[in-house]
PDBML (XML) file of the C-alpha atoms, coordinates in Angstrom:
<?xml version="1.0" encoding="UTF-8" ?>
<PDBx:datablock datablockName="MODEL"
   xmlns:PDBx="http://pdbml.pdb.org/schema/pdbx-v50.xsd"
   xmlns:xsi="http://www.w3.org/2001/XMLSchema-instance"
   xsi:schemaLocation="http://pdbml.pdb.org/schema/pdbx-v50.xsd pdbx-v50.xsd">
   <PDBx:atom_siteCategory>
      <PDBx:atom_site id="1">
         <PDBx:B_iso_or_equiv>0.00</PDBx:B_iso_or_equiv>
         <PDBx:Cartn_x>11.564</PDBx:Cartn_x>
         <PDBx:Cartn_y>28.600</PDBx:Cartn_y>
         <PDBx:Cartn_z>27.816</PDBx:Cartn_z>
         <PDBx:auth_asym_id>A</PDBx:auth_asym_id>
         <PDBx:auth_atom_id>CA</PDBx:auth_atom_id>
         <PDBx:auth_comp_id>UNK</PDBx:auth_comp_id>
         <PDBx:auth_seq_id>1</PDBx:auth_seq_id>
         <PDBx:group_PDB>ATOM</PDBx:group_PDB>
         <PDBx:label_alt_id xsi:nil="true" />
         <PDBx:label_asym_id>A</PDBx:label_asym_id>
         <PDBx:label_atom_id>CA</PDBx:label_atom_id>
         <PDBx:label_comp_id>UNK</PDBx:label_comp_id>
         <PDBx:label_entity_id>1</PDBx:label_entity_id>
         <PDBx:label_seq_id>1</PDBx:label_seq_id>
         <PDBx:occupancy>1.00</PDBx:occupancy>
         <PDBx:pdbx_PDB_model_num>1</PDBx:pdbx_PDB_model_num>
         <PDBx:type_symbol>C</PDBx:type_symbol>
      </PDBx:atom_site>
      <PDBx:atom_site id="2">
         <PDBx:B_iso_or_equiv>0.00</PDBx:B_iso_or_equiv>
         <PDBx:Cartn_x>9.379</PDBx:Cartn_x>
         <PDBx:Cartn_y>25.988</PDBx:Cartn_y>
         <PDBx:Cartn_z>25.452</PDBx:Cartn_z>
         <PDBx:auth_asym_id>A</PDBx:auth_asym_id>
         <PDBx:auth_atom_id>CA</PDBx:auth_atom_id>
         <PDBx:auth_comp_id>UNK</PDBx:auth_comp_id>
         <PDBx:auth_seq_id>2</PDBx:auth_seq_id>
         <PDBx:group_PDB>ATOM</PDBx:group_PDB>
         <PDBx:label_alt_id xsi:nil="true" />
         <PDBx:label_asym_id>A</PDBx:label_asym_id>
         <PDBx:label_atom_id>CA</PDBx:label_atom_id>
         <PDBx:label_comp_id>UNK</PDBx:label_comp_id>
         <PDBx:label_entity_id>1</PDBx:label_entity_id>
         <PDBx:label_seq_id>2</PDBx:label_seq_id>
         <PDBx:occupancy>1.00</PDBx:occupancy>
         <PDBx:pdbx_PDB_model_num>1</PDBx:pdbx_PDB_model_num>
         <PDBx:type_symbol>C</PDBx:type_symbol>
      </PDBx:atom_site>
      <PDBx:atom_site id="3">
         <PDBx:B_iso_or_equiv>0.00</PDBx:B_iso_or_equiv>
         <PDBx:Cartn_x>10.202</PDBx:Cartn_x>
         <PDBx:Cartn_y>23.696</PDBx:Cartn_y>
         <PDBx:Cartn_z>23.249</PDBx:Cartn_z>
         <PDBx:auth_asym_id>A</PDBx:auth_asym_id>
         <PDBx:auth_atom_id>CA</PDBx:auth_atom_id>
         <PDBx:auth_comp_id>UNK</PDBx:auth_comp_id>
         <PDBx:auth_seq_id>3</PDBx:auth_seq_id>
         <PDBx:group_PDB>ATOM</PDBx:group_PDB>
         <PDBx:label_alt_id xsi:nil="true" />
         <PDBx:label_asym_id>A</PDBx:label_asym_id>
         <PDBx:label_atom_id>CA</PDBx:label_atom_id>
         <PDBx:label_comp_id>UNK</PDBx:label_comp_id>
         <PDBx:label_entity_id>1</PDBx:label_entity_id>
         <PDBx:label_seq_id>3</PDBx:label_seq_id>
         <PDBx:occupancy>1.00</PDBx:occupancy>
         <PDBx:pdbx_PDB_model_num>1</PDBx:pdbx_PDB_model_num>
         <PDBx:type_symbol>C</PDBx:type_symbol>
      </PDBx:atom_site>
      <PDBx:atom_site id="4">
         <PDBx:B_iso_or_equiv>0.00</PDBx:B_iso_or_equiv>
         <PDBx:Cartn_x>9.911</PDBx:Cartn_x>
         <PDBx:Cartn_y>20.384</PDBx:Cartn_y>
         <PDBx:Cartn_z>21.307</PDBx:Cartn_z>
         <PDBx:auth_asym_id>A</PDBx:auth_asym_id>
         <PDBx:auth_atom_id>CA</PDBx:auth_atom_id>
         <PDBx:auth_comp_id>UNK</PDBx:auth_comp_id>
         <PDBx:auth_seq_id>4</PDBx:auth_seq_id>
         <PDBx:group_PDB>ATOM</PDBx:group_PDB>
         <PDBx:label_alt_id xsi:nil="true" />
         <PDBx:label_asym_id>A</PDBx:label_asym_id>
         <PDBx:label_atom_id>CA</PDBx:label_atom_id>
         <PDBx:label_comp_id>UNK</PDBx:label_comp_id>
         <PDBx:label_entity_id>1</PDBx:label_entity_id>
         <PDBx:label_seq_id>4</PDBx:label_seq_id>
         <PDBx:occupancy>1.00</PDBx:occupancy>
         <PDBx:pdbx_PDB_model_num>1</PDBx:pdbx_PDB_model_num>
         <PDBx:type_symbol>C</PDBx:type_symbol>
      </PDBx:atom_site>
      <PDBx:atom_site id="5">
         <PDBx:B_iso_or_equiv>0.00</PDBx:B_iso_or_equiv>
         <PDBx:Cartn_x>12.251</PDBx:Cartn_x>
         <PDBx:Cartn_y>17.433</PDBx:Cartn_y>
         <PDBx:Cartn_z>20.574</PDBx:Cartn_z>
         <PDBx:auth_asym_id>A</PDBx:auth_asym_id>
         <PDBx:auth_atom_id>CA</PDBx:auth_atom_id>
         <PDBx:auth_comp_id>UNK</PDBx:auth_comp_id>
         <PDBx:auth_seq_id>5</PDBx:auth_seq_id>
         <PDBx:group_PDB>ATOM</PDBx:group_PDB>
         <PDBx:label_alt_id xsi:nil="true" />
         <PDBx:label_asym_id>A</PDBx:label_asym_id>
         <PDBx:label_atom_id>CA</PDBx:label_atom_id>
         <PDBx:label_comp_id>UNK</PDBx:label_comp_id>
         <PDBx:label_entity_id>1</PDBx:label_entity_id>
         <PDBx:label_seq_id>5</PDBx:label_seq_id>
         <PDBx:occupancy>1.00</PDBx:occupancy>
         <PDBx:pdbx_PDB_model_num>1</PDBx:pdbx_PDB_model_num>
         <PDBx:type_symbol>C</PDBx:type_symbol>
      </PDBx:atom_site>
      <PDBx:atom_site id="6">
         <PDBx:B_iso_or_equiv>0.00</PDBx:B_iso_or_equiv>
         <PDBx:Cartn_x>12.080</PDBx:Cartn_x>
         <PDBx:Cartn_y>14.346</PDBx:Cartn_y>
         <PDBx:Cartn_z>18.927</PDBx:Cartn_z>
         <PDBx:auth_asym_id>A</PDBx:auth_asym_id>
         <PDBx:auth_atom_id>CA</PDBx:auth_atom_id>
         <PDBx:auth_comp_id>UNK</PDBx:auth_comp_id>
         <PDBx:auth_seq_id>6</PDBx:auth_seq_id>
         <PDBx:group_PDB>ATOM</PDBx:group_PDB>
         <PDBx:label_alt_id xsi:nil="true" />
         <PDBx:label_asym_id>A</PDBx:label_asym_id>
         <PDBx:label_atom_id>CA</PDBx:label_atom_id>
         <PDBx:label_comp_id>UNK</PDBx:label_comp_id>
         <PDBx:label_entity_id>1</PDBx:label_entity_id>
         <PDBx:label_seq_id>6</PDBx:label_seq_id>
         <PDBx:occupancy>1.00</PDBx:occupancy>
         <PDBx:pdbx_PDB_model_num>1</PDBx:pdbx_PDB_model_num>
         <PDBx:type_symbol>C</PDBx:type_symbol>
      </PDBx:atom_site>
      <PDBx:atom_site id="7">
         <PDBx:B_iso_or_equiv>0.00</PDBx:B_iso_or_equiv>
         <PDBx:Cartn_x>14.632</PDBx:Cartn_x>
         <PDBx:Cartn_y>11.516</PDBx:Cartn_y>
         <PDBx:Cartn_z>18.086</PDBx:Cartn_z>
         <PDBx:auth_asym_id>A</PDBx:auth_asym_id>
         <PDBx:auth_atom_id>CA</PDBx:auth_atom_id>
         <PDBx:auth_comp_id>UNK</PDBx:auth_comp_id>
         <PDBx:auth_seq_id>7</PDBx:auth_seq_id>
         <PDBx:group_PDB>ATOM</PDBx:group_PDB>
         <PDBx:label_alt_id xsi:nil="true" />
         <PDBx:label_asym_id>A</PDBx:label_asym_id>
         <PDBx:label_atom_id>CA</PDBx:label_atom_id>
         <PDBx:label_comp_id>UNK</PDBx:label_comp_id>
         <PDBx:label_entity_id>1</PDBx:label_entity_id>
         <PDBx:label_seq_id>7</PDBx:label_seq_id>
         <PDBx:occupancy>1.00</PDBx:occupancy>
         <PDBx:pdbx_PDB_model_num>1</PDBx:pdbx_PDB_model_num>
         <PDBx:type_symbol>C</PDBx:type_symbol>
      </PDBx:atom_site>
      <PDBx:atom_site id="8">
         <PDBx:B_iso_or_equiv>0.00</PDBx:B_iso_or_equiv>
         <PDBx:Cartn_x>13.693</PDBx:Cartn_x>
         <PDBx:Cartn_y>7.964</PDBx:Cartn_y>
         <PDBx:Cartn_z>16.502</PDBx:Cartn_z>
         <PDBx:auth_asym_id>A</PDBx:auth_asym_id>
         <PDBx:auth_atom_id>CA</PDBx:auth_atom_id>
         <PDBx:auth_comp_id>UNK</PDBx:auth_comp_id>
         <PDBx:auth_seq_id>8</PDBx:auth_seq_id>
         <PDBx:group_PDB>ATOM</PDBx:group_PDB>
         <PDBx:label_alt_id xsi:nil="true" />
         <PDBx:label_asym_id>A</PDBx:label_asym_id>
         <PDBx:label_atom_id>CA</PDBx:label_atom_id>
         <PDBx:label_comp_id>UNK</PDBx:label_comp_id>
         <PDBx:label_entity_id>1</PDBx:label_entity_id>
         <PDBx:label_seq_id>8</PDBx:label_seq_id>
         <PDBx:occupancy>1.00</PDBx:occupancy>
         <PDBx:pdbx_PDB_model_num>1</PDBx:pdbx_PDB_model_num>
         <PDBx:type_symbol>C</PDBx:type_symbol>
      </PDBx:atom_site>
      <PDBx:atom_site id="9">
         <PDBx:B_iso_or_equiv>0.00</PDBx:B_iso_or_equiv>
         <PDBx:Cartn_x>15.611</PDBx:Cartn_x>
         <PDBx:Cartn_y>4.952</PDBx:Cartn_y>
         <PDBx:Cartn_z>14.831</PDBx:Cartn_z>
         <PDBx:auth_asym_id>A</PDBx:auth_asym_id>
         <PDBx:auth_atom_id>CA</PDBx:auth_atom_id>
         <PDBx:auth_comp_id>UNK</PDBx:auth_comp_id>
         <PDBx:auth_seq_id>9</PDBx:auth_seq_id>
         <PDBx:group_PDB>ATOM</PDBx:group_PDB>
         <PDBx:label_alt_id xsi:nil="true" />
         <PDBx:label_asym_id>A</PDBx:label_asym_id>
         <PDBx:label_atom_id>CA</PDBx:label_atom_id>
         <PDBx:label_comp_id>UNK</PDBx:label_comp_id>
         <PDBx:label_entity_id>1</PDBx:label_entity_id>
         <PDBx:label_seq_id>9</PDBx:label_seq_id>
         <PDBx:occupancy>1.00</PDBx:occupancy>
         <PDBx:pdbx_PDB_model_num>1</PDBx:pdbx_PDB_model_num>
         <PDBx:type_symbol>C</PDBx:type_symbol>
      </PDBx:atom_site>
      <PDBx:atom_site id="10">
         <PDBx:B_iso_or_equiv>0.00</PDBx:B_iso_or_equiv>
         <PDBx:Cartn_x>14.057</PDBx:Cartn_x>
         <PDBx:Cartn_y>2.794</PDBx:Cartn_y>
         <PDBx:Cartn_z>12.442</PDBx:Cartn_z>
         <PDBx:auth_asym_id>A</PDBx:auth_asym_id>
         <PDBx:auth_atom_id>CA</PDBx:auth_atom_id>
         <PDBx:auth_comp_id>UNK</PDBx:auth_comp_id>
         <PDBx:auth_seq_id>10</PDBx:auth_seq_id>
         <PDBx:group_PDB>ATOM</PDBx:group_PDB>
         <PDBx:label_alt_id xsi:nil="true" />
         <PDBx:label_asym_id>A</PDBx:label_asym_id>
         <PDBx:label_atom_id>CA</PDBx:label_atom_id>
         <PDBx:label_comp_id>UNK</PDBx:label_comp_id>
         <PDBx:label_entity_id>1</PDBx:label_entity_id>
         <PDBx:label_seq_id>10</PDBx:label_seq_id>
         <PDBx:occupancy>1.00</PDBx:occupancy>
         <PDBx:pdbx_PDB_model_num>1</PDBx:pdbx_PDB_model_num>
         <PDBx:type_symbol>C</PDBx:type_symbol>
      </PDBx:atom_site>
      <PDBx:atom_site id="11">
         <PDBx:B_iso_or_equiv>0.00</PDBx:B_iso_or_equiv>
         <PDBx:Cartn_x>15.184</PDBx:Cartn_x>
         <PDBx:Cartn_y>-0.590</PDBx:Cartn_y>
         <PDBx:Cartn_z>10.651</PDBx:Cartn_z>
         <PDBx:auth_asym_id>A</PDBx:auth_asym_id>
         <PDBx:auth_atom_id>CA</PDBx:auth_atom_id>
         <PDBx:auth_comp_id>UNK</PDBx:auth_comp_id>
         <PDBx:auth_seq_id>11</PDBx:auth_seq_id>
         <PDBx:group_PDB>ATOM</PDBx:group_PDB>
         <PDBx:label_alt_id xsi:nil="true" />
         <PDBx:label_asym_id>A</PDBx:label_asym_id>
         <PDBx:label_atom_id>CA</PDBx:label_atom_id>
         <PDBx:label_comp_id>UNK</PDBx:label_comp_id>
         <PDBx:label_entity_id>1</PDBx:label_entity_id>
         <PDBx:label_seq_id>11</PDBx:label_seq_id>
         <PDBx:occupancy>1.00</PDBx:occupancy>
         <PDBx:pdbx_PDB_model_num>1</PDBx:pdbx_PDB_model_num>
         <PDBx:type_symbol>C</PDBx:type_symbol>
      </PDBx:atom_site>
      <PDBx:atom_site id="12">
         <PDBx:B_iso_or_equiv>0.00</PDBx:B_iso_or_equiv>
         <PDBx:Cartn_x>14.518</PDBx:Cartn_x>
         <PDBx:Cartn_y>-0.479</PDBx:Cartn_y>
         <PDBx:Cartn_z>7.285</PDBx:Cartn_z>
         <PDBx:auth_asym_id>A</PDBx:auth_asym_id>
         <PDBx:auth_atom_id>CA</PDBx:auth_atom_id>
         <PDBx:auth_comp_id>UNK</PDBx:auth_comp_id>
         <PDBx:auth_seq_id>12</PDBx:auth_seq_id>
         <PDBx:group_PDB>ATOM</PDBx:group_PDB>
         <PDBx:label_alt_id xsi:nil="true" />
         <PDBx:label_asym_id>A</PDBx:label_asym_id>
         <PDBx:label_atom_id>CA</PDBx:label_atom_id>
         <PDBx:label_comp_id>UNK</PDBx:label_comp_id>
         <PDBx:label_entity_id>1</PDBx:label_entity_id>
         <PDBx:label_seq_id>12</PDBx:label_seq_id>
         <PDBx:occupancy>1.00</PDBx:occupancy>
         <PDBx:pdbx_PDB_model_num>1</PDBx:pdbx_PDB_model_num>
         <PDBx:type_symbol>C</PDBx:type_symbol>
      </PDBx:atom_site>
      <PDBx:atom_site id="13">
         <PDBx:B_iso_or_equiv>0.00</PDBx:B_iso_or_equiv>
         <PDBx:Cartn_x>16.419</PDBx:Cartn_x>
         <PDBx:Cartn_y>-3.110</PDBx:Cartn_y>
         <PDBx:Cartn_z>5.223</PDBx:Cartn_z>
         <PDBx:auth_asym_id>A</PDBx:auth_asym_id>
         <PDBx:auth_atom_id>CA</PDBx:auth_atom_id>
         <PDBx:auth_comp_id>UNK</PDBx:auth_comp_id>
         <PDBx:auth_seq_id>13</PDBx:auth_seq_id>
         <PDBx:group_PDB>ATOM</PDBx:group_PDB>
         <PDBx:label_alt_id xsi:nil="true" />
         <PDBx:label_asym_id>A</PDBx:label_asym_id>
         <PDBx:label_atom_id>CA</PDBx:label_atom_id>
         <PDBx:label_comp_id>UNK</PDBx:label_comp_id>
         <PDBx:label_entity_id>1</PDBx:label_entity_id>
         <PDBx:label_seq_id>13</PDBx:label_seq_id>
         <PDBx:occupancy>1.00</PDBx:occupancy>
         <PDBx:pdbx_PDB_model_num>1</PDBx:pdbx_PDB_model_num>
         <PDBx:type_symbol>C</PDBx:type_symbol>
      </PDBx:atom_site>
      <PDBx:atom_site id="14">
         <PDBx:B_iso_or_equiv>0.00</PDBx:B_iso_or_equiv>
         <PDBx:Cartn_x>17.938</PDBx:Cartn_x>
         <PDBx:Cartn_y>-6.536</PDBx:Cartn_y>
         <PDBx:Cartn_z>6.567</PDBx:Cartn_z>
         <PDBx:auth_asym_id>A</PDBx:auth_asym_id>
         <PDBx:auth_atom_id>CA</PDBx:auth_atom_id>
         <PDBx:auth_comp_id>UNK</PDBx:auth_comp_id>
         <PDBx:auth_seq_id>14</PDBx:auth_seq_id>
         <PDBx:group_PDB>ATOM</PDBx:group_PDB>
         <PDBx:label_alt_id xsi:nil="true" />
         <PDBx:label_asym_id>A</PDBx:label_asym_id>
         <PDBx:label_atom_id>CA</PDBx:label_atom_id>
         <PDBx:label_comp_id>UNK</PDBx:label_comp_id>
         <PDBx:label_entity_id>1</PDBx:label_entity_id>
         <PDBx:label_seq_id>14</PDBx:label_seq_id>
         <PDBx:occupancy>1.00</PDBx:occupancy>
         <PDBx:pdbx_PDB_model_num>1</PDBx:pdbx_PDB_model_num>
         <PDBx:type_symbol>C</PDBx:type_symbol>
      </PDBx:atom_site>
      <PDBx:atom_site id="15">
         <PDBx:B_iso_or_equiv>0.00</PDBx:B_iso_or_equiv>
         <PDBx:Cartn_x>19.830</PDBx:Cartn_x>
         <PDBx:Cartn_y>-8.931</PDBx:Cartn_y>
         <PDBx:Cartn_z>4.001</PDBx:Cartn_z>
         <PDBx:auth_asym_id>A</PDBx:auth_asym_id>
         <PDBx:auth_atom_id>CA</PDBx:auth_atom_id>
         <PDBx:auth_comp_id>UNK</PDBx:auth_comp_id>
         <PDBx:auth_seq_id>15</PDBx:auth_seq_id>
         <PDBx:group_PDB>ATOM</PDBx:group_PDB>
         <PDBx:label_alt_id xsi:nil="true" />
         <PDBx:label_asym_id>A</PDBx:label_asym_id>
         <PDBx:label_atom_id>CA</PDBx:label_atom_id>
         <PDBx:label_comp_id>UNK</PDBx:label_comp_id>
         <PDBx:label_entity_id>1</PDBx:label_entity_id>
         <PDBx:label_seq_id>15</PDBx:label_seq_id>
         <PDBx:occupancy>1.00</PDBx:occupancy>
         <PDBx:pdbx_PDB_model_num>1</PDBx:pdbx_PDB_model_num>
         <PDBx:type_symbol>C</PDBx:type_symbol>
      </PDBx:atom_site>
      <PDBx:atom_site id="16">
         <PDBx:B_iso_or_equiv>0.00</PDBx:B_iso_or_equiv>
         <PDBx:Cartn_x>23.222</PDBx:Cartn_x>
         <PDBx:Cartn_y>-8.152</PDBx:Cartn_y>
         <PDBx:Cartn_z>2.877</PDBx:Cartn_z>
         <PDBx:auth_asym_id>A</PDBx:auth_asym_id>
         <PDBx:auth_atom_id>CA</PDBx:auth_atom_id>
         <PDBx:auth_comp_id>UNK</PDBx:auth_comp_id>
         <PDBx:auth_seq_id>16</PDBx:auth_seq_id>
         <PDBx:group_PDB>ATOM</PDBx:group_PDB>
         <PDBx:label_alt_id xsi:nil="true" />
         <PDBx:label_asym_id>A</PDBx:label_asym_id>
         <PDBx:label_atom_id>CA</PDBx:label_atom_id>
         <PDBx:label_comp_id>UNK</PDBx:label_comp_id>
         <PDBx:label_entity_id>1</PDBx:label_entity_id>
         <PDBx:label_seq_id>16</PDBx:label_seq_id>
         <PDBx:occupancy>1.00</PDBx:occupancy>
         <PDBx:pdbx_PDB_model_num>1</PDBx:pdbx_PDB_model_num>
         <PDBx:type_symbol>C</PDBx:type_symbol>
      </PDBx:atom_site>
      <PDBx:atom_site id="17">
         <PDBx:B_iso_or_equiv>0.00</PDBx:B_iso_or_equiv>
         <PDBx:Cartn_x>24.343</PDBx:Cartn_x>
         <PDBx:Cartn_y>-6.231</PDBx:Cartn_y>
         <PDBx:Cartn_z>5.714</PDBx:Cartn_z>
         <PDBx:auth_asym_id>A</PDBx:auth_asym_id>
         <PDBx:auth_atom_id>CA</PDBx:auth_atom_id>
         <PDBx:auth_comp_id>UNK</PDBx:auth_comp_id>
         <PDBx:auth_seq_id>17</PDBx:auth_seq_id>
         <PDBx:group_PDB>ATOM</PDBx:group_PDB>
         <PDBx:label_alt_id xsi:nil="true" />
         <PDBx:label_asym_id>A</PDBx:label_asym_id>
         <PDBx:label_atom_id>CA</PDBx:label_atom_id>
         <PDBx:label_comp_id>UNK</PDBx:label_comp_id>
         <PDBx:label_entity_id>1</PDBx:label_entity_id>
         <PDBx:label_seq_id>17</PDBx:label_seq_id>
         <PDBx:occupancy>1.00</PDBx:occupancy>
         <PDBx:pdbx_PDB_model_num>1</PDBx:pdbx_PDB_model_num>
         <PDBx:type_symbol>C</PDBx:type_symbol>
      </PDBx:atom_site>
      <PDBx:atom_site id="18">
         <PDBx:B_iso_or_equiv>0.00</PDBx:B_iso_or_equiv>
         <PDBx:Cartn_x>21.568</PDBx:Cartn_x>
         <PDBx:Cartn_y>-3.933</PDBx:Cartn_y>
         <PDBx:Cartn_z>7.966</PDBx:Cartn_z>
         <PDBx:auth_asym_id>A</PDBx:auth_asym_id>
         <PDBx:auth_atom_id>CA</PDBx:auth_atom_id>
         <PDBx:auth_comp_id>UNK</PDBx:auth_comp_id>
         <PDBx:auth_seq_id>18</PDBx:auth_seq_id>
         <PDBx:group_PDB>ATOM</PDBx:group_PDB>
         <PDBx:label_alt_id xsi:nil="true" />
         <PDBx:label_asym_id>A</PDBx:label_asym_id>
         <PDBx:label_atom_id>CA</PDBx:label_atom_id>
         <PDBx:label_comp_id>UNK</PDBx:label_comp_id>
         <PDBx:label_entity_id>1</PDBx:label_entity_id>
         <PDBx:label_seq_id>18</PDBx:label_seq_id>
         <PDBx:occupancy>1.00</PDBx:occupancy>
         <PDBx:pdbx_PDB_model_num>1</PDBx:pdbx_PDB_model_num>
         <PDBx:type_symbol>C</PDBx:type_symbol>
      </PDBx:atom_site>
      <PDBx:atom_site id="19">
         <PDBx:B_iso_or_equiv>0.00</PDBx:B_iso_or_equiv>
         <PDBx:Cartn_x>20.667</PDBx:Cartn_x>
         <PDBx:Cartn_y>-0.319</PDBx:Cartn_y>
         <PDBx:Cartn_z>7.323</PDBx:Cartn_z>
         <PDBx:auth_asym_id>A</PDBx:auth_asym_id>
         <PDBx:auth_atom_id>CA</PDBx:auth_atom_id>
         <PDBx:auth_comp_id>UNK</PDBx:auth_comp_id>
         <PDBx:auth_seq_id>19</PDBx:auth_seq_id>
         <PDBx:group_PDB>ATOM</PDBx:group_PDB>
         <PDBx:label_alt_id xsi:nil="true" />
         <PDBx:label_asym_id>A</PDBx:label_asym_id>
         <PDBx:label_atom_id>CA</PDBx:label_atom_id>
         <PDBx:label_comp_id>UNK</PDBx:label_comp_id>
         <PDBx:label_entity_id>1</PDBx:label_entity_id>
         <PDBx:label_seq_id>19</PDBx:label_seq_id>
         <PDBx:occupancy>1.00</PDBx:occupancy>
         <PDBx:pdbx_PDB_model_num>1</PDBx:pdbx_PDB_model_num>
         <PDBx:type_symbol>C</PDBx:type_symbol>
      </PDBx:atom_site>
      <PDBx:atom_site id="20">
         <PDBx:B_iso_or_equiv>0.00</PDBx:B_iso_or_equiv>
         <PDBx:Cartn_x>19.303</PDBx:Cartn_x>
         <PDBx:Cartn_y>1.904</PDBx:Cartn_y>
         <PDBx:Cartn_z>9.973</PDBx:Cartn_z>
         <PDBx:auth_asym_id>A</PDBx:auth_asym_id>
         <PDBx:auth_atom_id>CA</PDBx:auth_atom_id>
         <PDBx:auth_comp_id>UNK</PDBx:auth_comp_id>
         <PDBx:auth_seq_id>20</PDBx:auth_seq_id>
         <PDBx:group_PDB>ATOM</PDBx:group_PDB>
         <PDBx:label_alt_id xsi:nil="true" />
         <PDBx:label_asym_id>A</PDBx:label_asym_id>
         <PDBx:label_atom_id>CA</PDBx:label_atom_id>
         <PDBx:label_comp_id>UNK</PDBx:label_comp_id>
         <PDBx:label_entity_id>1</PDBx:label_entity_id>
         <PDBx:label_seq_id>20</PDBx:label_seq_id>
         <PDBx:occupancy>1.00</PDBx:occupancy>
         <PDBx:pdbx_PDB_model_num>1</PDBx:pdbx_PDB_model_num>
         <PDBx:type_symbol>C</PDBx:type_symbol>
      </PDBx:atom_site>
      <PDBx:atom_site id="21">
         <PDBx:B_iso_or_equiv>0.00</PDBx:B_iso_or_equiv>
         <PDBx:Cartn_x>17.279</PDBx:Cartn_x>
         <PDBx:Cartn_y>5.153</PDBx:Cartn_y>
         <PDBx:Cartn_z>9.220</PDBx:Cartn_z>
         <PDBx:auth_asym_id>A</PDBx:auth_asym_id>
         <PDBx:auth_atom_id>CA</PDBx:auth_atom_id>
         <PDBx:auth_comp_id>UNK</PDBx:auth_comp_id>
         <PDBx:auth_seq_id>21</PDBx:auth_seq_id>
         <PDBx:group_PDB>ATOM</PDBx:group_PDB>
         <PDBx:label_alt_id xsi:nil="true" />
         <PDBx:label_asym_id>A</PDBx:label_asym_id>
         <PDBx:label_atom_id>CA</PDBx:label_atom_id>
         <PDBx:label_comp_id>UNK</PDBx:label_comp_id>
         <PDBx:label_entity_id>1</PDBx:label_entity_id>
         <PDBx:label_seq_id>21</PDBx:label_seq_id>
         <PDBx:occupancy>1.00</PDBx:occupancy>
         <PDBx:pdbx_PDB_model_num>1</PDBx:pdbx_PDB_model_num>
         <PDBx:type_symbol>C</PDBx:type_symbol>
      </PDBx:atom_site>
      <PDBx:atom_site id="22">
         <PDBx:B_iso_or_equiv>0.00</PDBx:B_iso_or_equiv>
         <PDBx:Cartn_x>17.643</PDBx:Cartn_x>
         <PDBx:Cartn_y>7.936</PDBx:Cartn_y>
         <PDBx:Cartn_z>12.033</PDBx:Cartn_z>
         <PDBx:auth_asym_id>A</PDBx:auth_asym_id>
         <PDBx:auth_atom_id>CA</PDBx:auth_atom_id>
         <PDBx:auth_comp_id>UNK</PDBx:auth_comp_id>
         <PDBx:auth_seq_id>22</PDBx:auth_seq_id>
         <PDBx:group_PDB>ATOM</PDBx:group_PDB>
         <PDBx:label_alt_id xsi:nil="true" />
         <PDBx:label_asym_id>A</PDBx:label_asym_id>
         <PDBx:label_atom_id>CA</PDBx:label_atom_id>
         <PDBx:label_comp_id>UNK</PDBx:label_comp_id>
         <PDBx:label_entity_id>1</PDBx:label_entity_id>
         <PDBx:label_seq_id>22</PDBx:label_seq_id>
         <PDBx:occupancy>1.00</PDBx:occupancy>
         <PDBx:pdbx_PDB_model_num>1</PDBx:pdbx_PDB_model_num>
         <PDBx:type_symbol>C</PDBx:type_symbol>
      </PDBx:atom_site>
      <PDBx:atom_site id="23">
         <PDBx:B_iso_or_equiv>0.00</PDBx:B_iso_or_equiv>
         <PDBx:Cartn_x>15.971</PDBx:Cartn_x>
         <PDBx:Cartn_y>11.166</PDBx:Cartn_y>
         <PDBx:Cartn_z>12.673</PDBx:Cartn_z>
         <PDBx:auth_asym_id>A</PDBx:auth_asym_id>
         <PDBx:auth_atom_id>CA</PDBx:auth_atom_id>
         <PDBx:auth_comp_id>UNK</PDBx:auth_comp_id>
         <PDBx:auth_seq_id>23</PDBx:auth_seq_id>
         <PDBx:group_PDB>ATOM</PDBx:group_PDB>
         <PDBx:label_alt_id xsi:nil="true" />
         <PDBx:label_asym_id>A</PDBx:label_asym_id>
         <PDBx:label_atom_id>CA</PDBx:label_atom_id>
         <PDBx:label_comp_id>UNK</PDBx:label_comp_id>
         <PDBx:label_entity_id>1</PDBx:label_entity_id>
         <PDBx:label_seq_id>23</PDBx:label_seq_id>
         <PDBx:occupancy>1.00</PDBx:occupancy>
         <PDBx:pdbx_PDB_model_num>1</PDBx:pdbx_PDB_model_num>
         <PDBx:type_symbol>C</PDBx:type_symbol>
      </PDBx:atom_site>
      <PDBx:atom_site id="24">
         <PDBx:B_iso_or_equiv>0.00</PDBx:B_iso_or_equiv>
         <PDBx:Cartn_x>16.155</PDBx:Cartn_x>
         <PDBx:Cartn_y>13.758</PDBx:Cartn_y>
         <PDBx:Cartn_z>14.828</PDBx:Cartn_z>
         <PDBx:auth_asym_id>A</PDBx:auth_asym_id>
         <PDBx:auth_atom_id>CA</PDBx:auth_atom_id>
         <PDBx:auth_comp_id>UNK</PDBx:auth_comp_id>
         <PDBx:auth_seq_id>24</PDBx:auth_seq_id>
         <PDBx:group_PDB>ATOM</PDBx:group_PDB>
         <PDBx:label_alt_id xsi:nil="true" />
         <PDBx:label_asym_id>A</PDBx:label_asym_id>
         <PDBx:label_atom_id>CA</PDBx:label_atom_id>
         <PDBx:label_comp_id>UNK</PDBx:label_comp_id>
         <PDBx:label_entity_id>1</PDBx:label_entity_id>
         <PDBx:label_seq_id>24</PDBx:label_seq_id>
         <PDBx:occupancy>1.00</PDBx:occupancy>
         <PDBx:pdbx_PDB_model_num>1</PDBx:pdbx_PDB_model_num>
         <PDBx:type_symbol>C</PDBx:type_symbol>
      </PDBx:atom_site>
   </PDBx:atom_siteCategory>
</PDBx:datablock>
């Protein structure tokens, strides 16, 4: 059994309000 995983969370805009970009 072999395998890859991956996971991340990134801020990408602040001001009115916040928005959060995720990937995985």
């Amino acid at each position: 059994f072999k395998g890859l995983e991956g996971e991340g969370k990134f801020r990408v805009y602040e001001g009115t309000g916040d928005l959060d970009l995720t990937l995985r």
